[in-house]
N, C-alpha and C. Protein backbone atom coordinates (compact mmCIF):
# COMPACT_ATOMS: atom_id res chain seq x y z
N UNK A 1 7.81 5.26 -22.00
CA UNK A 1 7.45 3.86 -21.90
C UNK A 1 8.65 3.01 -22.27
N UNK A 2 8.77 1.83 -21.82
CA UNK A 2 9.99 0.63 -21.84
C UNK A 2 8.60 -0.62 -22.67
N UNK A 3 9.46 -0.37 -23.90
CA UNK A 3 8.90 -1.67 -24.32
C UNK A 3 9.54 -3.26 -24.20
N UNK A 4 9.13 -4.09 -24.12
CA UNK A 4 9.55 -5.24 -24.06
C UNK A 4 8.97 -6.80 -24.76
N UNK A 5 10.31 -7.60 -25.50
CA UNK A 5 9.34 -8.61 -26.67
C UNK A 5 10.00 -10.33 -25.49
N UNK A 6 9.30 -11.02 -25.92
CA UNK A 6 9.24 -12.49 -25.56
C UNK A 6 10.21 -12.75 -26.84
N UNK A 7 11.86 -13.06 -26.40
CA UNK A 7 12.79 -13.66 -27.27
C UNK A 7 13.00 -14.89 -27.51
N UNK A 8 12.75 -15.67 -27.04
CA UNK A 8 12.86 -17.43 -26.99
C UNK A 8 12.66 -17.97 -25.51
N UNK A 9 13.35 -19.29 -25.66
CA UNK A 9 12.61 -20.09 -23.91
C UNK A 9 14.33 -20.26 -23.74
N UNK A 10 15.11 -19.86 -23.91
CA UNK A 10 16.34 -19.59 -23.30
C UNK A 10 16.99 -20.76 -23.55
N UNK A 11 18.20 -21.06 -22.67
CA UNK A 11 18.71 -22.26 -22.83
C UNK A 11 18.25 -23.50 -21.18
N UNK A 12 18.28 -24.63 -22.33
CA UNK A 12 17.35 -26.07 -21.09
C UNK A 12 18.47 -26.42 -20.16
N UNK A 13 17.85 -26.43 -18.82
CA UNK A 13 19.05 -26.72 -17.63
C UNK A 13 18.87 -28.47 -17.71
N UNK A 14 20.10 -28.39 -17.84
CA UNK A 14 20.72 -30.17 -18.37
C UNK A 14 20.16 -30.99 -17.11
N UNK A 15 20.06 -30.45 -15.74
CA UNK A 15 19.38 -31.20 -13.99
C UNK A 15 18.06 -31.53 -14.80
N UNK A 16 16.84 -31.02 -14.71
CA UNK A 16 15.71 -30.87 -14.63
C UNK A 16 14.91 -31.28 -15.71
N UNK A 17 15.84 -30.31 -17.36
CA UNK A 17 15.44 -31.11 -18.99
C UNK A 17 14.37 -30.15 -18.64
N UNK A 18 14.38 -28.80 -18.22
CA UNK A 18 13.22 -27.93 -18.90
C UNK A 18 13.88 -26.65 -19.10
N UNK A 19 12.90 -25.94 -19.72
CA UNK A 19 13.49 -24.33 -19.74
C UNK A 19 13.02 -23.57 -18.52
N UNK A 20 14.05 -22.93 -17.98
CA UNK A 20 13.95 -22.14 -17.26
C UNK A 20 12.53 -21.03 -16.99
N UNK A 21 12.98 -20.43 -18.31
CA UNK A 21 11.85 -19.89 -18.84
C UNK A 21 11.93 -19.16 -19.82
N UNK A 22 10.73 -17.95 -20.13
CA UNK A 22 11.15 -17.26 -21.29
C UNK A 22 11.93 -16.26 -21.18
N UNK A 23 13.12 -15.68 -22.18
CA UNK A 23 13.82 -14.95 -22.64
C UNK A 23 13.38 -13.74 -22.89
N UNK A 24 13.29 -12.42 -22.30
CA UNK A 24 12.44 -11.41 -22.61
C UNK A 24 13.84 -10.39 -22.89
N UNK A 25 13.65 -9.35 -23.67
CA UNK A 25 14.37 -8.41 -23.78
C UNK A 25 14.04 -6.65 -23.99
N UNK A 26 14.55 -6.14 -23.09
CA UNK A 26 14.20 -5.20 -23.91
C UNK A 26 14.86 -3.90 -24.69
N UNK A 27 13.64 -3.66 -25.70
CA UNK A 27 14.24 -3.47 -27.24
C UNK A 27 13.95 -2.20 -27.02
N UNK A 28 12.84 -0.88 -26.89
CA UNK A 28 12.85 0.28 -26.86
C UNK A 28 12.26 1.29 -25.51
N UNK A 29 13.11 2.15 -25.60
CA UNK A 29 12.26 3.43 -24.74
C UNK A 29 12.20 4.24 -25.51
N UNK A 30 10.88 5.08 -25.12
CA UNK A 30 10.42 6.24 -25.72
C UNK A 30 9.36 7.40 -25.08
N UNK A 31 8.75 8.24 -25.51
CA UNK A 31 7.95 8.90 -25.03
C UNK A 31 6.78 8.27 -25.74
N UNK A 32 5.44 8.91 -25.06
CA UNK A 32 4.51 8.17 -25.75
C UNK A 32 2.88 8.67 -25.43
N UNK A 33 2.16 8.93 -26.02
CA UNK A 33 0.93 9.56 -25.49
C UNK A 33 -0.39 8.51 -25.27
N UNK A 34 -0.49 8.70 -24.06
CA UNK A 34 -1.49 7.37 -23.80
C UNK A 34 -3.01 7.70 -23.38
N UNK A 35 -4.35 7.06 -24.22
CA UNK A 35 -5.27 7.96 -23.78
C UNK A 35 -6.16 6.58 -23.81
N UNK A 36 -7.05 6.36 -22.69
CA UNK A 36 -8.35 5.28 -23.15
C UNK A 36 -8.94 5.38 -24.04
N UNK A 37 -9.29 4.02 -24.90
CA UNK A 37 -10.28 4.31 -26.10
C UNK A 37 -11.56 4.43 -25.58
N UNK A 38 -12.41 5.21 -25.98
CA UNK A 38 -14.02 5.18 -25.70
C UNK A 38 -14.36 4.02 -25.66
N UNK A 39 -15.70 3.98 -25.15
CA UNK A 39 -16.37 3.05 -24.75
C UNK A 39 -15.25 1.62 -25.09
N UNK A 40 -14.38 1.25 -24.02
CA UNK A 40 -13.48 0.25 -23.69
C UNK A 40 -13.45 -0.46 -22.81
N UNK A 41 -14.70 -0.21 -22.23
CA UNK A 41 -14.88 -0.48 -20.52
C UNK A 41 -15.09 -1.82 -20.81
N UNK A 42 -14.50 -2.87 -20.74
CA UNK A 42 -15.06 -4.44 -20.80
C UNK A 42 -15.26 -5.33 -19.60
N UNK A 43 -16.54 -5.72 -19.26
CA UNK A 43 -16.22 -6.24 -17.82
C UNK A 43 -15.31 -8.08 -18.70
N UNK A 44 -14.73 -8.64 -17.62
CA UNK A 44 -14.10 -9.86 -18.07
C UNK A 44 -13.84 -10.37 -16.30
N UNK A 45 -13.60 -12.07 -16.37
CA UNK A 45 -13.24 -12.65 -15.14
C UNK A 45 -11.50 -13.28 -15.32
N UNK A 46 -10.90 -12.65 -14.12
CA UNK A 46 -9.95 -13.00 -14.17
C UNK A 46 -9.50 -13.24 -12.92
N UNK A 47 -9.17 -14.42 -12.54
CA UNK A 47 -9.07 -14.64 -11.07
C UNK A 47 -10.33 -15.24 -10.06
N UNK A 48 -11.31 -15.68 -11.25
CA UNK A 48 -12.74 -15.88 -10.38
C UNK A 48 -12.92 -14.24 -9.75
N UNK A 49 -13.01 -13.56 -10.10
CA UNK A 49 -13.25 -12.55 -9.65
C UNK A 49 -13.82 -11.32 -11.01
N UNK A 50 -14.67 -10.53 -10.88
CA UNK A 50 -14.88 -9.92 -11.57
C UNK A 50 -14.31 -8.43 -11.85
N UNK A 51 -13.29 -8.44 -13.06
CA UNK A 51 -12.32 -7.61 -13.12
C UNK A 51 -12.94 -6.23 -14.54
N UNK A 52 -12.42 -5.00 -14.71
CA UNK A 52 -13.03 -4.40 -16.03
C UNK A 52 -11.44 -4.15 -16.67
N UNK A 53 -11.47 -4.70 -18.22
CA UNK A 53 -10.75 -4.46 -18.92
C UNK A 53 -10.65 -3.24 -19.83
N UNK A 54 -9.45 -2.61 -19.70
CA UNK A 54 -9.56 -0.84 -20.33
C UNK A 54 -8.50 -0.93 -21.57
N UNK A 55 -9.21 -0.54 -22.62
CA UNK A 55 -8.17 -0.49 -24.25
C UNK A 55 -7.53 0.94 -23.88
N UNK A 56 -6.38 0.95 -24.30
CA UNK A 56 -5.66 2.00 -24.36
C UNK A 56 -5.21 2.38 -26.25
N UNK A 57 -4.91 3.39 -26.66
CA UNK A 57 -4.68 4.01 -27.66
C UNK A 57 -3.16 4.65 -27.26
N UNK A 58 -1.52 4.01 -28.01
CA UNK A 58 -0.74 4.65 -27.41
C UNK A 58 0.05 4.81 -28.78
N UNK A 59 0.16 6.26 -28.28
CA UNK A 59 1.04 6.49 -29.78
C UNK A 59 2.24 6.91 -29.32
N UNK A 60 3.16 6.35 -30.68
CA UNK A 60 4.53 6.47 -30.06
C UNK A 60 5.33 7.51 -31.25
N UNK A 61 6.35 8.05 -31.62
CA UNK A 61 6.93 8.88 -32.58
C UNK A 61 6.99 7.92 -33.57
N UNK A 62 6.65 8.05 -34.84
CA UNK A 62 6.57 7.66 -36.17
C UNK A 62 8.31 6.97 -36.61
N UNK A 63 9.31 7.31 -36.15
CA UNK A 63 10.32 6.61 -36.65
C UNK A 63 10.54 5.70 -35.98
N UNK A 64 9.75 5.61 -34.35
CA UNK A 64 10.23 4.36 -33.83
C UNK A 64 10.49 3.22 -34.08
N UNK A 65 11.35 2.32 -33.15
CA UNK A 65 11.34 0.80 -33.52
C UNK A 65 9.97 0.00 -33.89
N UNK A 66 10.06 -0.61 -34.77
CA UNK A 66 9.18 -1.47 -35.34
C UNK A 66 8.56 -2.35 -33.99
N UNK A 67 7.48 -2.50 -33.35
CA UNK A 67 6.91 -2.54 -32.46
C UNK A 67 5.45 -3.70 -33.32
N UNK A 68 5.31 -4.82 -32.81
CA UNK A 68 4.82 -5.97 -32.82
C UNK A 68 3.60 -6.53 -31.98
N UNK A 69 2.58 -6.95 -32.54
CA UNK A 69 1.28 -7.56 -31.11
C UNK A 69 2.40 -8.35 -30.27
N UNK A 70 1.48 -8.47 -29.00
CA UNK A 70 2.35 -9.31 -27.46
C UNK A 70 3.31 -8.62 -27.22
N UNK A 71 4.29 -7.88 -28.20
CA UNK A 71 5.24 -6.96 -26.87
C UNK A 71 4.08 -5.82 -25.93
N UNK A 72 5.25 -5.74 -25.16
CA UNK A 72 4.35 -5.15 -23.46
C UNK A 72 5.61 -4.02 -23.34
N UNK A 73 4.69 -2.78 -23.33
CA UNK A 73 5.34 -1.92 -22.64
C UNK A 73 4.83 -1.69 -21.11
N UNK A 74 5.54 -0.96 -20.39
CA UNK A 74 5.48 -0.26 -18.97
C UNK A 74 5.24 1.14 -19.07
N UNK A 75 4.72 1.55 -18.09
CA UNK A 75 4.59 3.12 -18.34
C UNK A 75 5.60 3.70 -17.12
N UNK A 76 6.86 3.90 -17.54
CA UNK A 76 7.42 4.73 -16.46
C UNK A 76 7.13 5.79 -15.71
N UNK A 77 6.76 6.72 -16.20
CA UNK A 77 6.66 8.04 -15.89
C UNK A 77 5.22 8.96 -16.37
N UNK A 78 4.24 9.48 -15.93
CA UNK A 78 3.15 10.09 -16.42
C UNK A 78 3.13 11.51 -15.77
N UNK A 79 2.20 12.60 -16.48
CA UNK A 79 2.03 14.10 -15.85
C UNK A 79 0.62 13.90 -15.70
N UNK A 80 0.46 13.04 -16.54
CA UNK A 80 -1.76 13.45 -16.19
C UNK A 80 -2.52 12.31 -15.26
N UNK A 81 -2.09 11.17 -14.76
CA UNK A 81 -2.50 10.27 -14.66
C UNK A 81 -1.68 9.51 -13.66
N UNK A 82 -0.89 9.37 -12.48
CA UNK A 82 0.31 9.01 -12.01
C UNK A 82 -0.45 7.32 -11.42
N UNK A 83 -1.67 6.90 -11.84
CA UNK A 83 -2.41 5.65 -11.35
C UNK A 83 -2.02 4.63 -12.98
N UNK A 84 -1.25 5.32 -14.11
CA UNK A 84 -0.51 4.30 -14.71
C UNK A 84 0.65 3.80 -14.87
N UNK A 85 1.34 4.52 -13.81
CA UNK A 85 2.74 3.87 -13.82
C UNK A 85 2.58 2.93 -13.19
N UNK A 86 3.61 1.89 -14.08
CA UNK A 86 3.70 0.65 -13.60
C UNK A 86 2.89 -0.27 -14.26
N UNK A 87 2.34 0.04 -14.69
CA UNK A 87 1.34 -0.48 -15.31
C UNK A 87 1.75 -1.22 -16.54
N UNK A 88 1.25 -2.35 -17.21
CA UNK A 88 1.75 -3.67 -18.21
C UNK A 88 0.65 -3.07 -19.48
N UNK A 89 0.79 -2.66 -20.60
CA UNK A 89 0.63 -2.43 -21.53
C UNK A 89 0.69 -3.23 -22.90
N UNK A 90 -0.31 -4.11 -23.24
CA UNK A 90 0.18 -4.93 -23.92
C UNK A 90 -0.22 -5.08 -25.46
N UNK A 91 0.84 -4.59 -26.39
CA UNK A 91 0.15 -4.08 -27.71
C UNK A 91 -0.52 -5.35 -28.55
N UNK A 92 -1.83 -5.19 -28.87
CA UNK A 92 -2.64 -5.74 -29.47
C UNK A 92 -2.61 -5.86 -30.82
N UNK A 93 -2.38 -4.60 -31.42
CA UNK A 93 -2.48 -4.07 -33.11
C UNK A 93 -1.38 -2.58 -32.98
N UNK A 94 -1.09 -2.90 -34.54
CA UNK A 94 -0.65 -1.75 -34.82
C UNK A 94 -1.13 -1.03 -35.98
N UNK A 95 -1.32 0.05 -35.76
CA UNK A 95 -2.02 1.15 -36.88
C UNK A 95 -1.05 1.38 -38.18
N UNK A 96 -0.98 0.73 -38.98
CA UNK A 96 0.49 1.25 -40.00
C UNK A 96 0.12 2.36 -40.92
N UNK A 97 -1.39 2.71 -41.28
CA UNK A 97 -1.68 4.11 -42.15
C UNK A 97 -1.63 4.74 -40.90
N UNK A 98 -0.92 4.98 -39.50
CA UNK A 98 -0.95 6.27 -38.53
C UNK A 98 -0.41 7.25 -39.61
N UNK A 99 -0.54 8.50 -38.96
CA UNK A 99 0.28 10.18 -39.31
C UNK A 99 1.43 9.70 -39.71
N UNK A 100 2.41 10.72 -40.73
CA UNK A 100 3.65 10.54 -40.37
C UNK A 100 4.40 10.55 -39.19
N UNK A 101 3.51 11.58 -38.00
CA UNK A 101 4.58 12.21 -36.82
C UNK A 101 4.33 11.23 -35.59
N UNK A 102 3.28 10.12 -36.37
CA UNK A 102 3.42 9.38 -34.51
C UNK A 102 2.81 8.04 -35.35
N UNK A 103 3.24 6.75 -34.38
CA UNK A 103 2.46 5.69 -35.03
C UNK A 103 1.25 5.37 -34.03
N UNK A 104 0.27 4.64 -34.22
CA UNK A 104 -0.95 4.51 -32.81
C UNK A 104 -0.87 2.82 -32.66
N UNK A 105 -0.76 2.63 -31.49
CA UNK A 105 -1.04 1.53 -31.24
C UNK A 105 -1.71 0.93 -30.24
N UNK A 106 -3.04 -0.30 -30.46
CA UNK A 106 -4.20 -0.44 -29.98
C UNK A 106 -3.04 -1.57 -28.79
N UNK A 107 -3.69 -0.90 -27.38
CA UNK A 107 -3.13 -1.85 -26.34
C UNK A 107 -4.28 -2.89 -25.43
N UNK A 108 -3.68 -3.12 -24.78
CA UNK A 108 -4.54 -3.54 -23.78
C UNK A 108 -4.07 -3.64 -21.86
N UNK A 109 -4.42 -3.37 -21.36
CA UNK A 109 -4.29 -3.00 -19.74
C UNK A 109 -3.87 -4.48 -19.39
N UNK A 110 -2.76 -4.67 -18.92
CA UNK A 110 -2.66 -6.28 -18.04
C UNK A 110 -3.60 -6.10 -17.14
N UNK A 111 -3.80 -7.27 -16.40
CA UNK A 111 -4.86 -7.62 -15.50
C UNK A 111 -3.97 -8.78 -14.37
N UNK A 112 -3.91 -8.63 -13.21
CA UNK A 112 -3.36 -9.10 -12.03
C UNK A 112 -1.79 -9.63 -12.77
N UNK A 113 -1.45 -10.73 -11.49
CA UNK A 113 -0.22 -11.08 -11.97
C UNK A 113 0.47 -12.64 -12.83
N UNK A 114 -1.11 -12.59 -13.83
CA UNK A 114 -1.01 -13.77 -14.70
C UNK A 114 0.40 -13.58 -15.74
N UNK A 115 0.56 -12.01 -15.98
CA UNK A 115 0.84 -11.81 -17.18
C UNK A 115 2.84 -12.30 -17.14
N UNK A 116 3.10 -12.93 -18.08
CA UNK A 116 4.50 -13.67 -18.28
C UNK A 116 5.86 -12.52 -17.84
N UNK A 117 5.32 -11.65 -19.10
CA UNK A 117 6.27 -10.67 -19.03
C UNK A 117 6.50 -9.37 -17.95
């Protein structure tokens, strides 16, 4: 997975007097084990349209970078599942009593192409 954080609104173009936009960077790759949480199935509307929202549970190795709600990872690469690559991952919570050998962190599935990052 490629994680990625919202860094600032960049610098204001002196024409226009707005920001461009936001400043995103990104801060880690890693491996990462990704599994739906049970009963996660949420129906929600997004788009006037009726969409189902899926929690994900993703744990990443325990020394990783310090990892924050609103950063968004991607899922590059999968062996069990190849319908989540690509996919916008967007961490909700982080578990800080996880294991020593992995940390868990509560995500959430983007949904169409509202999402910034």
């Amino acid at each position: 997975m490629t994680f990625r954080r919202l860094t600032g609104r960049g610098v204001i173009n002196d024409t226009t007097l707005l920001y461009p936009s936001e400043v995103e960077t990104t801060f880690a790759q890693t491996f990462a084990l990704i599994r739906a949480f049970s009963g996660s199935v949420i129906p929600v509307e997004f788009g006037q349209e009726e969409q189902t929202r899926v929690d994900y549970i993703v744990s990443v190795p325990w020394d990783h970078d310090e990892l924050r709600p609103d950063d968004v990872g991607t899922v590059d690469t999968t062996v069990l599942d190849p319908d989540l690559v690509g996919k916008l991952l967007i961490v909700r919570g982080v578990a800080y009593g996880s294991y020593r050998t992995k940390r868990r962190l509560a995500c959430e599935r983007a949904l169409g192409g509202g999402q910034k990052v």
